[in-house]
PDB file of N, CA and C in Angstrom:
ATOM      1  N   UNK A   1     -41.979 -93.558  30.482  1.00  0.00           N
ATOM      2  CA  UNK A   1     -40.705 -94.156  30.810  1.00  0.00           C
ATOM      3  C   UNK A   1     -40.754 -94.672  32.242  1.00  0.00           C
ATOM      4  N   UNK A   2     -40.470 -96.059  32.581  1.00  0.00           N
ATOM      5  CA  UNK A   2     -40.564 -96.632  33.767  1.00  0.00           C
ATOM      6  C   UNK A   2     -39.378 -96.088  34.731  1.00  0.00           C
ATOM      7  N   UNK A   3     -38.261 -95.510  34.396  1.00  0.00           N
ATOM      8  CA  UNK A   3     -37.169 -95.257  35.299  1.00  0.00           C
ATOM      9  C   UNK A   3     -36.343 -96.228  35.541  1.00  0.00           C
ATOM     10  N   UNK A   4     -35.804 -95.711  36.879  1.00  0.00           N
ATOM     11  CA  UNK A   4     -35.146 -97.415  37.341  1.00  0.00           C
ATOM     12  C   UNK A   4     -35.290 -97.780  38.903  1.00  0.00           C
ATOM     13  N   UNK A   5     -35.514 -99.095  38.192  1.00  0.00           N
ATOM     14  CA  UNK A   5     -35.987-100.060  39.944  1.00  0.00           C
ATOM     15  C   UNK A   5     -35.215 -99.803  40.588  1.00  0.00           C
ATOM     16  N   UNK A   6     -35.768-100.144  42.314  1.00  0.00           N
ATOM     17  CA  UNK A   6     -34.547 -99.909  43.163  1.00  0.00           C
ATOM     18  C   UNK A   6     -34.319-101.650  43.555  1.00  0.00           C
ATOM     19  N   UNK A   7     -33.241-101.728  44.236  1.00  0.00           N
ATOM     20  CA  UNK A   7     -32.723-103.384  44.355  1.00  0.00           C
ATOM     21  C   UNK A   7     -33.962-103.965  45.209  1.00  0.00           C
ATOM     22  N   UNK A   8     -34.760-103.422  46.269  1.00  0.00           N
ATOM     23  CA  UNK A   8     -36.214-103.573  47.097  1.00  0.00           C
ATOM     24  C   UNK A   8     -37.157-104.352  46.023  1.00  0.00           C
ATOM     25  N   UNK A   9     -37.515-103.413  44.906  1.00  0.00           N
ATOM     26  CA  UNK A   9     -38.583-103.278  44.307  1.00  0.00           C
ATOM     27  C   UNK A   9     -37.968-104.823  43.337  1.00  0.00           C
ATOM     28  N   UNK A  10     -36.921-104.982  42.827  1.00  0.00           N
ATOM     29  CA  UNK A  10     -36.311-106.431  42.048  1.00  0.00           C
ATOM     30  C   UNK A  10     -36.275-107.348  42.834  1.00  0.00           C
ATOM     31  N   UNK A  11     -35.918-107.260  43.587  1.00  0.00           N
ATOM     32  CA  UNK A  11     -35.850-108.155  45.089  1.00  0.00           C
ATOM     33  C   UNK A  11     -37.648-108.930  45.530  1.00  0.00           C
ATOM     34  N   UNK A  12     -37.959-107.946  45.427  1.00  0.00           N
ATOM     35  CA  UNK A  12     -39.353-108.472  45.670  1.00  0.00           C
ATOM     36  C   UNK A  12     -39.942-108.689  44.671  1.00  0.00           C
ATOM     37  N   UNK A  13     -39.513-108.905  43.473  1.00  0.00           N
ATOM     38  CA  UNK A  13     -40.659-109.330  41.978  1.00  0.00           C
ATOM     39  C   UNK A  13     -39.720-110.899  41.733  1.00  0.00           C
ATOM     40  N   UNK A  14     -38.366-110.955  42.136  1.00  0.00           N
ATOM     41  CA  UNK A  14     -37.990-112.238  41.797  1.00  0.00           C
ATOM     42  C   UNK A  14     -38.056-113.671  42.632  1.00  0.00           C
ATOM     43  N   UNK A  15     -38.106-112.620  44.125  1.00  0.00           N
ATOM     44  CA  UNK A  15     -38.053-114.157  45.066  1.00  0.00           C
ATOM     45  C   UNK A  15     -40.022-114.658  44.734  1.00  0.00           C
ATOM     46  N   UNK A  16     -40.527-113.982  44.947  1.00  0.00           N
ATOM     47  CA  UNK A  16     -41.611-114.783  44.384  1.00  0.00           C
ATOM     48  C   UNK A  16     -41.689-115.864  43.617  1.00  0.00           C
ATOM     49  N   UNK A  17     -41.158-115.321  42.187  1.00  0.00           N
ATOM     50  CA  UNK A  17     -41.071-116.158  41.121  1.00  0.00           C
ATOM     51  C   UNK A  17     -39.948-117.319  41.105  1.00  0.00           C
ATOM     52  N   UNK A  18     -39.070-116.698  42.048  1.00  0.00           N
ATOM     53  CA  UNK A  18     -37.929-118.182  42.342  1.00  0.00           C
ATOM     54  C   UNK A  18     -39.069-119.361  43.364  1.00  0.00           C
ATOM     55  N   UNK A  19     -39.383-118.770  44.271  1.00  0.00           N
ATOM     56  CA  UNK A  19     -40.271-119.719  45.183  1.00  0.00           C
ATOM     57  C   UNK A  19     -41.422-120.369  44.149  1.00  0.00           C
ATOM     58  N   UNK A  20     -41.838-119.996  43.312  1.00  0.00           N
ATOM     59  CA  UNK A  20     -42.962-120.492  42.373  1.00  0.00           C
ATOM     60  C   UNK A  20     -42.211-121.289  41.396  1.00  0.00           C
ATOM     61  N   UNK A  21     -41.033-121.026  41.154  1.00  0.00           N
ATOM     62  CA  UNK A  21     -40.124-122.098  39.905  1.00  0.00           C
ATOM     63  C   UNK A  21     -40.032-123.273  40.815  1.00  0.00           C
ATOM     64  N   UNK A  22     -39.707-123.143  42.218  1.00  0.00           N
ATOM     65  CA  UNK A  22     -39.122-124.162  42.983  1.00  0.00           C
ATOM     66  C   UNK A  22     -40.163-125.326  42.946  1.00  0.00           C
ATOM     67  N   UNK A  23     -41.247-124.759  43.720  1.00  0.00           N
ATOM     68  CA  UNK A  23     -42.993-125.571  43.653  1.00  0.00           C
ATOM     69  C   UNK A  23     -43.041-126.076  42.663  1.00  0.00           C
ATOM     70  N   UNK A  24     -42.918-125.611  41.447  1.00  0.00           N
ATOM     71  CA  UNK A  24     -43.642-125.850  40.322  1.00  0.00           C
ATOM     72  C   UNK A  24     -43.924-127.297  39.973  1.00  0.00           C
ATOM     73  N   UNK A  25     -43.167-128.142  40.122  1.00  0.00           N
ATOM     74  CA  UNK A  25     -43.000-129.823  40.013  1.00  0.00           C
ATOM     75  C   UNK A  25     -43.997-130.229  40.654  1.00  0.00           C
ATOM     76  N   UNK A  26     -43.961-129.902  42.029  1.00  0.00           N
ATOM     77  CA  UNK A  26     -44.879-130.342  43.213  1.00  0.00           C
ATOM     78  C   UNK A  26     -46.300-130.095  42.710  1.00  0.00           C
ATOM     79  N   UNK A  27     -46.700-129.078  41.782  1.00  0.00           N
ATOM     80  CA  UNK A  27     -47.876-129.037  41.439  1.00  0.00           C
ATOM     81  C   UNK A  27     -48.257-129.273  40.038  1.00  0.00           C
ATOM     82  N   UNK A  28     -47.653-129.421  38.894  1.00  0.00           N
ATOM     83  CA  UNK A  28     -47.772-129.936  37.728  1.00  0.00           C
ATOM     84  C   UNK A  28     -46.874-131.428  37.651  1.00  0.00           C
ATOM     85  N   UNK A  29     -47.504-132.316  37.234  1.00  0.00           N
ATOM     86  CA  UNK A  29     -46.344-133.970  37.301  1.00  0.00           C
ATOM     87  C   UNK A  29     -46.170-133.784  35.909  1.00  0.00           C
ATOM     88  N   UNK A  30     -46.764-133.154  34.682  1.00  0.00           N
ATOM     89  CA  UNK A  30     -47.040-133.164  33.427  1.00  0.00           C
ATOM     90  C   UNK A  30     -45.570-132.752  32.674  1.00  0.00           C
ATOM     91  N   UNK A  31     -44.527-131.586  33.205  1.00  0.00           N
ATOM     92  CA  UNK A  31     -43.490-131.368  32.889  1.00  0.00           C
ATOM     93  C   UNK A  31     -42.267-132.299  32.219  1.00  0.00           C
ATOM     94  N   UNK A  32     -42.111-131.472  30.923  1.00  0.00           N
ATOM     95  CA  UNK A  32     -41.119-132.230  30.423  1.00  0.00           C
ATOM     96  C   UNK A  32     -39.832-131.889  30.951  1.00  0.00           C
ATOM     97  N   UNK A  33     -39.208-131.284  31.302  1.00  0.00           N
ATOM     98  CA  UNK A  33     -37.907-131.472  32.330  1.00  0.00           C
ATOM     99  C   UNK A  33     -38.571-130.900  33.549  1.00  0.00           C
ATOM    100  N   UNK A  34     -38.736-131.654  34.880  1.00  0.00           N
ATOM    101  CA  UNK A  34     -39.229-131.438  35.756  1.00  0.00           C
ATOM    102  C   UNK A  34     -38.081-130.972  36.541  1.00  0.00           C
ATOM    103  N   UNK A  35     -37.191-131.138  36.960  1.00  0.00           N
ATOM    104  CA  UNK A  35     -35.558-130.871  37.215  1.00  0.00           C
ATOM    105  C   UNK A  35     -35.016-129.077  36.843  1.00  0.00           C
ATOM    106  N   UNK A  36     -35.853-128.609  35.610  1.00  0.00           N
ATOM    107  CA  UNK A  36     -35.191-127.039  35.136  1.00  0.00           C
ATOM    108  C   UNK A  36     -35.791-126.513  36.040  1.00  0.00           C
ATOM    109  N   UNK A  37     -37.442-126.315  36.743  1.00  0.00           N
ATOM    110  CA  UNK A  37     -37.547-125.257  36.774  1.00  0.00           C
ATOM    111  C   UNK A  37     -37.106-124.949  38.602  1.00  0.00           C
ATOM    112  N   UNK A  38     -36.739-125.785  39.427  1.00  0.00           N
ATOM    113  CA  UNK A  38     -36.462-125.547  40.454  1.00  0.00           C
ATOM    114  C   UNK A  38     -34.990-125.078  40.180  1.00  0.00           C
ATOM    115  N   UNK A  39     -34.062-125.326  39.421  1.00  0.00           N
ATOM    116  CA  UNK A  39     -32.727-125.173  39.283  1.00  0.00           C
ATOM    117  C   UNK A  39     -33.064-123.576  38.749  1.00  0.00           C
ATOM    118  N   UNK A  40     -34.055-123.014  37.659  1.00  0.00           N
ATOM    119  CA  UNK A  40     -34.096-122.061  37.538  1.00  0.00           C
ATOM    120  C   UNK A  40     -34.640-121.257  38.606  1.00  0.00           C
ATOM    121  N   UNK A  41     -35.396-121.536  39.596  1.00  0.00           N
ATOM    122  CA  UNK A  41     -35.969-120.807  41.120  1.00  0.00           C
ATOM    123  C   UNK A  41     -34.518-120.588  41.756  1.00  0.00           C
ATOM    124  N   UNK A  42     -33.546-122.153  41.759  1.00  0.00           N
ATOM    125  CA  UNK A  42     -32.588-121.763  42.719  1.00  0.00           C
ATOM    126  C   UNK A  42     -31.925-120.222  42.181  1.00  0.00           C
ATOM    127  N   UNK A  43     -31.447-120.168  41.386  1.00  0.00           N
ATOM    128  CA  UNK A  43     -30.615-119.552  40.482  1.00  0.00           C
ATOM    129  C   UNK A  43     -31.147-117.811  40.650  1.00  0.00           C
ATOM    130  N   UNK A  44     -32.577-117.890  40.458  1.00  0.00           N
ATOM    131  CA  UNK A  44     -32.978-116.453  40.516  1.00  0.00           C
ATOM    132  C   UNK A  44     -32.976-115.921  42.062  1.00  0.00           C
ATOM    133  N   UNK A  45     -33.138-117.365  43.036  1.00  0.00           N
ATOM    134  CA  UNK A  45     -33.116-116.500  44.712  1.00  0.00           C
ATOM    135  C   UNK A  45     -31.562-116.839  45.054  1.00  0.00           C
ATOM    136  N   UNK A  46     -30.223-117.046  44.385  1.00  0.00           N
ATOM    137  CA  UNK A  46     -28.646-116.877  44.188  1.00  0.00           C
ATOM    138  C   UNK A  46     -28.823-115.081  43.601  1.00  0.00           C
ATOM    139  N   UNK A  47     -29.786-114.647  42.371  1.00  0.00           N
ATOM    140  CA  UNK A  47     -29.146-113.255  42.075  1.00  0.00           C
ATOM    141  C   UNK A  47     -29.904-112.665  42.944  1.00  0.00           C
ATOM    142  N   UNK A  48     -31.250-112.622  43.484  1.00  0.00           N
ATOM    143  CA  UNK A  48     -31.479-111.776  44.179  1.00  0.00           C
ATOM    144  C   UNK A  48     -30.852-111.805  45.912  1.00  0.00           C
ATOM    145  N   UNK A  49     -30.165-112.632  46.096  1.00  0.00           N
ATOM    146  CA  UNK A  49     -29.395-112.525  47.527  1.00  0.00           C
ATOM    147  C   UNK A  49     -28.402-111.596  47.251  1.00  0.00           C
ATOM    148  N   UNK A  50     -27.556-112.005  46.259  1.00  0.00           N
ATOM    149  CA  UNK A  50     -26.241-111.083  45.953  1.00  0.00           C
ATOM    150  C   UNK A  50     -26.661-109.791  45.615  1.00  0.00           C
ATOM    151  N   UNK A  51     -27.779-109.061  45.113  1.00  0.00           N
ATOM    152  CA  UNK A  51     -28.456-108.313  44.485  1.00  0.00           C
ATOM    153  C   UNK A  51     -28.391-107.490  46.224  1.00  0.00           C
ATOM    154  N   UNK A  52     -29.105-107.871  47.298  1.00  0.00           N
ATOM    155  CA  UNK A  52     -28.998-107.456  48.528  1.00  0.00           C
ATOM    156  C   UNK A  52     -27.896-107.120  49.305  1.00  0.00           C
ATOM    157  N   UNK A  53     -27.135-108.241  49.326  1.00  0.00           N
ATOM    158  CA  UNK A  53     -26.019-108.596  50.363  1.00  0.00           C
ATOM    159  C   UNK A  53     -24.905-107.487  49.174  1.00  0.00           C
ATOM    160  N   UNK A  54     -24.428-107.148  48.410  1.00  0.00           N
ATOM    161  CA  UNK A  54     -23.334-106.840  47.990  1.00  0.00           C
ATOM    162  C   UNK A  54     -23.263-105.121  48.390  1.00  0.00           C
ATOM    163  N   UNK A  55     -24.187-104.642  47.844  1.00  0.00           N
ATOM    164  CA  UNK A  55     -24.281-103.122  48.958  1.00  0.00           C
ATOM    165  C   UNK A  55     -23.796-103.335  50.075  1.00  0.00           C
ATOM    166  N   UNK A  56     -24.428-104.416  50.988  1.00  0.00           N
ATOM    167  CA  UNK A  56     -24.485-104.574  52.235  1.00  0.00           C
ATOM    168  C   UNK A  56     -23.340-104.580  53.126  1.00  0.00           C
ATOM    169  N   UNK A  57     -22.474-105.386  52.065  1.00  0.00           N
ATOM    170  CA  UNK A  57     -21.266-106.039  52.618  1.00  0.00           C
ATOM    171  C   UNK A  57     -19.940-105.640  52.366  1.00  0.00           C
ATOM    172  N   UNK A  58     -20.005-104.525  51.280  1.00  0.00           N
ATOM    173  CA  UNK A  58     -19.238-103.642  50.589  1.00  0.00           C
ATOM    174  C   UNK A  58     -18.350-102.784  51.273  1.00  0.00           C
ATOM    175  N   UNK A  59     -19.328-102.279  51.883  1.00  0.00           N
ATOM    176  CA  UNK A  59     -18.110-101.312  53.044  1.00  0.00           C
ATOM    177  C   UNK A  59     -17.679-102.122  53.791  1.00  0.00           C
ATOM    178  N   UNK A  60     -18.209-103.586  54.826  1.00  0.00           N
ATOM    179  CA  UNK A  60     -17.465-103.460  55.904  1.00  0.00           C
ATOM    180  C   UNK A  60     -16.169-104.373  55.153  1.00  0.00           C
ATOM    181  N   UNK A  61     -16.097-104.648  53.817  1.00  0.00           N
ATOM    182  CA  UNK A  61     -15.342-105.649  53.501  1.00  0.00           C
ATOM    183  C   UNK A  61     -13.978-104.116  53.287  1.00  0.00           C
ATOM    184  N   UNK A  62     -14.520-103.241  52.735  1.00  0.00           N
ATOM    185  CA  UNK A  62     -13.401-102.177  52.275  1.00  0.00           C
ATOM    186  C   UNK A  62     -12.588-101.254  53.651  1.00  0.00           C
ATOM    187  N   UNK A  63     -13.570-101.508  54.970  1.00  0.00           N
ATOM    188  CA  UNK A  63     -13.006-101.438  56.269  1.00  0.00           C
ATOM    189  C   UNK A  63     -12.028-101.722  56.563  1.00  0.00           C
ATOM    190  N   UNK A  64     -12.426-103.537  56.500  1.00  0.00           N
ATOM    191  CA  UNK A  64     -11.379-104.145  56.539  1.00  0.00           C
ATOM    192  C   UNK A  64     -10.213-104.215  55.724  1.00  0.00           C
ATOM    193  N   UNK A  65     -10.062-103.942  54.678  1.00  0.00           N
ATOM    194  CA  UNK A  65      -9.307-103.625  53.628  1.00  0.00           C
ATOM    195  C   UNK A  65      -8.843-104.482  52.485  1.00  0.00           C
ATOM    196  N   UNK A  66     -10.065-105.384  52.953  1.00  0.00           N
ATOM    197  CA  UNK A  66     -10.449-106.402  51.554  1.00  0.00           C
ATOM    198  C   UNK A  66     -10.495-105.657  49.848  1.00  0.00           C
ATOM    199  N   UNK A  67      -9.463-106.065  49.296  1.00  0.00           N
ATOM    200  CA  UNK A  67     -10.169-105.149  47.849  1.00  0.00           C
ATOM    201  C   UNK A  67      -8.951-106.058  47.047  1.00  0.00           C
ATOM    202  N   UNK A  68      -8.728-106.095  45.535  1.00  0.00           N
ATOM    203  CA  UNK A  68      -8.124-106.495  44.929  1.00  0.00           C
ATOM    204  C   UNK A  68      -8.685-106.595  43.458  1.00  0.00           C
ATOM    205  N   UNK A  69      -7.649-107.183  42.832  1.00  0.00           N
ATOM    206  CA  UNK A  69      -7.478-107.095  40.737  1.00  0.00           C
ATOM    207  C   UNK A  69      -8.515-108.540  40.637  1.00  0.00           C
ATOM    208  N   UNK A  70      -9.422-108.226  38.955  1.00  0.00           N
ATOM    209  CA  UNK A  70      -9.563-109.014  38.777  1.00  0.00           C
ATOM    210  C   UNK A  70      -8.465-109.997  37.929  1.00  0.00           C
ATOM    211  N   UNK A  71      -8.240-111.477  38.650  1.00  0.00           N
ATOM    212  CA  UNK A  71      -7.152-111.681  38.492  1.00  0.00           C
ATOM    213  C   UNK A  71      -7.205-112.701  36.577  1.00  0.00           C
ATOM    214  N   UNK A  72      -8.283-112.603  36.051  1.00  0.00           N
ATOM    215  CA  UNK A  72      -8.668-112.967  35.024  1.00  0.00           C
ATOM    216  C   UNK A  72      -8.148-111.845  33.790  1.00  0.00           C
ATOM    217  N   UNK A  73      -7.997-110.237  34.153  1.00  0.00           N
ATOM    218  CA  UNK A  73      -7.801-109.314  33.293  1.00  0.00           C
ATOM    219  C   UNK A  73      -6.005-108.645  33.877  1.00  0.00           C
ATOM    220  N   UNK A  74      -4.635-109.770  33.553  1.00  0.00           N
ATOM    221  CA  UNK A  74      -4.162-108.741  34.011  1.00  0.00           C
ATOM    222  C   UNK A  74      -3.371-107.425  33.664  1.00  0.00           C
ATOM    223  N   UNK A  75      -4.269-106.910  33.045  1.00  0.00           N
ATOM    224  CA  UNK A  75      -3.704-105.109  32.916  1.00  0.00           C
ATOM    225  C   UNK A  75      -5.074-104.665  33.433  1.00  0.00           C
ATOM    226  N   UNK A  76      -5.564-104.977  34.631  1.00  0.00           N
ATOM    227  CA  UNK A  76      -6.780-104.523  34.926  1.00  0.00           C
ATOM    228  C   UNK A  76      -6.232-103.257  36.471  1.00  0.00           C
ATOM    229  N   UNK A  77      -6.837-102.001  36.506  1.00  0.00           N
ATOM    230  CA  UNK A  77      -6.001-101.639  38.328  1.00  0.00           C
ATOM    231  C   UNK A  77      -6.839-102.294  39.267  1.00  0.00           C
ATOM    232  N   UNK A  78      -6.709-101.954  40.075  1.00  0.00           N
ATOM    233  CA  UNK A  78      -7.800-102.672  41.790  1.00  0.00           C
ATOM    234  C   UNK A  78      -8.706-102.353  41.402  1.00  0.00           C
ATOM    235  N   UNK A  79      -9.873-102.812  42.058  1.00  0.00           N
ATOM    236  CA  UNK A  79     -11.450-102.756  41.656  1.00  0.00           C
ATOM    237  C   UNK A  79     -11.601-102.329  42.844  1.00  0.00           C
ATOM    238  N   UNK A  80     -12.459-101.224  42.742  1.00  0.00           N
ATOM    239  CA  UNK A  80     -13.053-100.825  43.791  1.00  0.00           C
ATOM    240  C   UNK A  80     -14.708-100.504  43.133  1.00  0.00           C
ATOM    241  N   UNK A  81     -15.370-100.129  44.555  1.00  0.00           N
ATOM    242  CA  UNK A  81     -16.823-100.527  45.145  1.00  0.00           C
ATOM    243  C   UNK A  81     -17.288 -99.030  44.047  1.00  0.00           C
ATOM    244  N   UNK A  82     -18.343 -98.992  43.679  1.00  0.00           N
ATOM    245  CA  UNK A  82     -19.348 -97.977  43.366  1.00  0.00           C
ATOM    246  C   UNK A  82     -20.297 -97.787  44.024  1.00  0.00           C
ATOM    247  N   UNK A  83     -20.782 -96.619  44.365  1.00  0.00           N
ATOM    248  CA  UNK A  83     -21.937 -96.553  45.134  1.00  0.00           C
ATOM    249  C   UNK A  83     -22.604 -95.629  44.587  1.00  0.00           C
TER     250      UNK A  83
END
């Protein structure tokens, strides 16, 4: 049983592969949508930022006393942080 990753260990297996989606054009011209795979690089180094930054930014946002409903569910209570 592999367990579970820590956000470090995901963090570092995806920006790779986002930086290698991005290239990818630049080094194959042969691609039939040449356009997906950088949009798919962008996309994976978008989850692994948030993947970082949301721990990060969690408390000082709940400091401040940033918090609120999602306003899409409403019989939802306040959302608060898990740690």
């Amino acid at each position: 049983m592999l367990g579970r990753l820590s956000f470090d260990a995901v963090c570092a297996m995806i920006l790779p592969l986002s930086f290698s989606f991005i290239a990818l054009p630049f080094w194959k011209n042969d691609l039939v949508l040449p356009t997906l795979y950088p949009c798919l690089g962008y996309g994976l180094m978008a989850f692994a930022c948030s993947l970082k930054l949301i721990p990060v930014l969690g408390p000082i946002f709940e400091a401040r006393g940033l918090k609120g409903r999602d306003r899409l569910k409403p019989h939802q209570r306040e959302l608060y942080v898990l740690y």
